[in-house]
C-alpha atoms as a PDB file:
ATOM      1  CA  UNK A   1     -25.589  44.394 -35.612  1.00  0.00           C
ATOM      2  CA  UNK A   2     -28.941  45.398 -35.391  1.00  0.00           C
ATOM      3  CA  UNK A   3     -30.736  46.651 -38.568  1.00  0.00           C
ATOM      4  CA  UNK A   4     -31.910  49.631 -37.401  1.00  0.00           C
ATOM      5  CA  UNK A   5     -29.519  52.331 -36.458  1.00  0.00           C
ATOM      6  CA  UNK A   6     -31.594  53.633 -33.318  1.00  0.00           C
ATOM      7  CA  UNK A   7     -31.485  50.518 -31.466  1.00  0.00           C
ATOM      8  CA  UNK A   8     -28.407  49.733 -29.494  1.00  0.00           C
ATOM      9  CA  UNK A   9     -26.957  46.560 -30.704  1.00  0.00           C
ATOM     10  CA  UNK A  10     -28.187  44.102 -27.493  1.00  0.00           C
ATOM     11  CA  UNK A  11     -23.874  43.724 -26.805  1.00  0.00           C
ATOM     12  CA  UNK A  12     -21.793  46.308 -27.628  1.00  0.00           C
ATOM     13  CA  UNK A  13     -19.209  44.343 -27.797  1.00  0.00           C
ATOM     14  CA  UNK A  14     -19.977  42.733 -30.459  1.00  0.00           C
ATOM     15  CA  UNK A  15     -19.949  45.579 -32.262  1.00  0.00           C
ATOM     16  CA  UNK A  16     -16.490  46.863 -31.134  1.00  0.00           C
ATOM     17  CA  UNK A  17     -15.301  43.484 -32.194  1.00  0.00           C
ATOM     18  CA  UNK A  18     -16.625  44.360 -35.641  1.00  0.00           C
ATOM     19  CA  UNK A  19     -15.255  47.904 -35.804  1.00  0.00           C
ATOM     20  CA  UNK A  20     -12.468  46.660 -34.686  1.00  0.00           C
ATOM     21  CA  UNK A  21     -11.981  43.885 -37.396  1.00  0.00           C
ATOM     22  CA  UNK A  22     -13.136  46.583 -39.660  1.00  0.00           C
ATOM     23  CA  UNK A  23     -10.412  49.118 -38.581  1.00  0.00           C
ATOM     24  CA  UNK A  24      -7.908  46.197 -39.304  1.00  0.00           C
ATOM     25  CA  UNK A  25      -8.433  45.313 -42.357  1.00  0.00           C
ATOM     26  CA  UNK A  26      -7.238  48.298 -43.615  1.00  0.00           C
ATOM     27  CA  UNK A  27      -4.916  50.038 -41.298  1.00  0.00           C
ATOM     28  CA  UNK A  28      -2.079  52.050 -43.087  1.00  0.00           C
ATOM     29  CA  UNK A  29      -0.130  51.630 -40.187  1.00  0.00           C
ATOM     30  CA  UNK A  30       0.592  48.288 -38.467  1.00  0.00           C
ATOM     31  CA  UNK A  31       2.512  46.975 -35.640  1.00  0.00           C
ATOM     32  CA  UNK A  32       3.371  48.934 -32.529  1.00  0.00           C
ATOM     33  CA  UNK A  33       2.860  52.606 -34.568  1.00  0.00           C
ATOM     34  CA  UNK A  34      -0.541  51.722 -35.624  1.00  0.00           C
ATOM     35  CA  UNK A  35      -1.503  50.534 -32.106  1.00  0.00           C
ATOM     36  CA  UNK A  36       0.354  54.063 -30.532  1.00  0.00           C
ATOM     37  CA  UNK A  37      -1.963  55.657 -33.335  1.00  0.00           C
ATOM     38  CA  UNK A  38      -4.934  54.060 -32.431  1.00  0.00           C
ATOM     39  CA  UNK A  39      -4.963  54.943 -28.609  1.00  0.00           C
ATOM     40  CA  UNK A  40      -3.624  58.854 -29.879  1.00  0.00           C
ATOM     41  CA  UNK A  41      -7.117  59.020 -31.481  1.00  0.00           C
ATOM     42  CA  UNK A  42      -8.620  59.468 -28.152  1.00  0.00           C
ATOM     43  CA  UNK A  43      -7.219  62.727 -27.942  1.00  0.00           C
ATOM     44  CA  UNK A  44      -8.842  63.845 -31.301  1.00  0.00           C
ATOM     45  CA  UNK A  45     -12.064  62.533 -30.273  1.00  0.00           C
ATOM     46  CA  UNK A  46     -11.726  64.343 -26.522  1.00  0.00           C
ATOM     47  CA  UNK A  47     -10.420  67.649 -28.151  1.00  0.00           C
ATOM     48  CA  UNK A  48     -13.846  67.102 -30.276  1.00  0.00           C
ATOM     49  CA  UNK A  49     -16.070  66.817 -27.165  1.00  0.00           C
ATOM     50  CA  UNK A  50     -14.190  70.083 -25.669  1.00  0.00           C
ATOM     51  CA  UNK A  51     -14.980  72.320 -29.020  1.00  0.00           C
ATOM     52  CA  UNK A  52     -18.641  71.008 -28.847  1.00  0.00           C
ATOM     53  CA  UNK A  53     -19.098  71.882 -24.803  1.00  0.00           C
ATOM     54  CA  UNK A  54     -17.605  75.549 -26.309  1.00  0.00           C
ATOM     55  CA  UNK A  55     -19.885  75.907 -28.889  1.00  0.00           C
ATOM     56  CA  UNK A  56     -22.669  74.438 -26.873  1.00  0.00           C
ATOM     57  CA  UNK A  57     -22.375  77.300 -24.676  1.00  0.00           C
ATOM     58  CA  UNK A  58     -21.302  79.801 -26.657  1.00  0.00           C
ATOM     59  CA  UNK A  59     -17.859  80.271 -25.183  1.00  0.00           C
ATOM     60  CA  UNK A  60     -16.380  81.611 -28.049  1.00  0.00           C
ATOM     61  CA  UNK A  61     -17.864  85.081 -29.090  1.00  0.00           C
ATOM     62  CA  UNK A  62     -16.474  85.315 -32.629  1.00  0.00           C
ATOM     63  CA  UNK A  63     -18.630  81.752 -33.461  1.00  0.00           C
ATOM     64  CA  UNK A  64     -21.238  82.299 -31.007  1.00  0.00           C
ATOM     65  CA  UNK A  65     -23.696  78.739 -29.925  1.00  0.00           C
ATOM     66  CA  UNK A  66     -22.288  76.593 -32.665  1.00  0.00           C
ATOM     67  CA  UNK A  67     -23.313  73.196 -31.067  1.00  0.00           C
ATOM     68  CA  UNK A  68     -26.157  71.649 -29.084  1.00  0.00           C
ATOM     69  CA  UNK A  69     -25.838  69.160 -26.234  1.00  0.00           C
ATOM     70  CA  UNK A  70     -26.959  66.522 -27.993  1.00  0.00           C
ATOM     71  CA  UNK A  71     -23.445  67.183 -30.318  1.00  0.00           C
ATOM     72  CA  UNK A  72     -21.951  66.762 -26.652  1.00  0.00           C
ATOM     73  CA  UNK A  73     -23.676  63.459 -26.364  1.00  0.00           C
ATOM     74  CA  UNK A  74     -22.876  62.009 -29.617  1.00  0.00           C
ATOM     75  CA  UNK A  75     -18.939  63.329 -29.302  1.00  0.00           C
ATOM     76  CA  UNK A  76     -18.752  61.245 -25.751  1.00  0.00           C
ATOM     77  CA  UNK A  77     -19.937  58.242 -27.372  1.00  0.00           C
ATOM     78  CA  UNK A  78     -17.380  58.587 -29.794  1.00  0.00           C
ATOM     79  CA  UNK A  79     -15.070  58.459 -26.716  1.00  0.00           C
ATOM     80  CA  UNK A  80     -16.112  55.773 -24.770  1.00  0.00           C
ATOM     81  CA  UNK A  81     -16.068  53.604 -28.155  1.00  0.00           C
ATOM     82  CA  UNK A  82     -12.749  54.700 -29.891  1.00  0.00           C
ATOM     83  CA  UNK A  83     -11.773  53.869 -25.715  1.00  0.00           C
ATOM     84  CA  UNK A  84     -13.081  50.095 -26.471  1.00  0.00           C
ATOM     85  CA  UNK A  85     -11.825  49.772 -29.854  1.00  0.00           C
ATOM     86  CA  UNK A  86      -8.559  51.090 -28.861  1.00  0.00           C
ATOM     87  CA  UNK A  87      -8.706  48.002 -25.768  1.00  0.00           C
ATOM     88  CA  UNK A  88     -10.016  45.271 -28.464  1.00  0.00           C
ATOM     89  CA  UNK A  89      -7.190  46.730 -29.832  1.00  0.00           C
ATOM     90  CA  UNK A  90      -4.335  45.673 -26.867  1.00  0.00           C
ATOM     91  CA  UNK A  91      -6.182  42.392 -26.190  1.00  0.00           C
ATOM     92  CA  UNK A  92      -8.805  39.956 -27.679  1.00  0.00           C
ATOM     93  CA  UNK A  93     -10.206  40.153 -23.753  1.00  0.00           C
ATOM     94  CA  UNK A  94     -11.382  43.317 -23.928  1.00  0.00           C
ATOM     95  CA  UNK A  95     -14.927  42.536 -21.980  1.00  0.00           C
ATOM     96  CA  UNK A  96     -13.237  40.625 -19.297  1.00  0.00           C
ATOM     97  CA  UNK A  97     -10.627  43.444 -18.890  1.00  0.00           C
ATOM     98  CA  UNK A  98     -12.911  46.244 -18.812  1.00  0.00           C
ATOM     99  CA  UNK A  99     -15.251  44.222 -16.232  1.00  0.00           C
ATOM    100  CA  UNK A 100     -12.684  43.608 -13.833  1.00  0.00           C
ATOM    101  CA  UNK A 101     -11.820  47.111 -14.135  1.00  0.00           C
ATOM    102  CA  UNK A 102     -15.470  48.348 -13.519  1.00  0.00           C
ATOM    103  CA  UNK A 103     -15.879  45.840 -10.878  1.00  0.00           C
ATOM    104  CA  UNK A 104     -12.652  47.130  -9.150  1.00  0.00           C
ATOM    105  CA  UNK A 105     -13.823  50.948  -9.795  1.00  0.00           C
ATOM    106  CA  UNK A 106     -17.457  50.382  -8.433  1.00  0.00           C
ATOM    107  CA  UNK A 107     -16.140  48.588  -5.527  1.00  0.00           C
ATOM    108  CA  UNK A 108     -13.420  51.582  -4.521  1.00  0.00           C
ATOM    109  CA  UNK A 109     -16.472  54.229  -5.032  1.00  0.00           C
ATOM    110  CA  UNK A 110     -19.514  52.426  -4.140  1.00  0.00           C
ATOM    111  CA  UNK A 111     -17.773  50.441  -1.682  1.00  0.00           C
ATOM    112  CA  UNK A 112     -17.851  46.535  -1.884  1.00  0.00           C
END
């Protein structure tokens, strides 16, 4: 990883593969539970973008603008890598997986 926290790592993967060892290491659940309850945190982290887009906008009148868009920002990214970690997590080929997938998605949208 890259010593300074502003500059994306030059493969993310990498890092996944870290957090991923990290995560691990100390899981308090194992086996087929902890795997269930690694792919359920997805839901925490969506249900975290959805209260900052409501306090970004100010959608809820008893807390007012309690976010910015930048909080949006920073609560997808937590998505997109508790989504990797959680795919390190099913298989080692996590990179190859999610490729093929892109590939396949770009090629249905964008056309081939």
């Amino acid at each position: 990883m890259s010593d300074d926290p502003d500059r994306p790592p030059t493969d993310p993967w990498s890092t996944v593969d870290d957090l991923w060892k990290w995560l691990e290491a100390d899981q308090p659940v194992g086996g087929r539970e902890g795997l269930l309850l690694r792919i359920l945190k997805l839901s925490e982290e969506v249900g975290e973008v959805a209260e900052a887009v409501i306090g970004a906008t100010g959608q809820n009148p008893r807390k007012g603008v309690t976010h910015t868009w930048d909080d949006v920002q920073a609560e997808l990214c937590d998505v997109v890598i508790t989504a990797m970690v959680a795919l390190r997590t099913l298989t080692p080929e996590a990179r190859e997986v999610f490729g093929r997938h892109l590939a396949r998605v770009a090629g249905r949208s964008l056309g081939e």
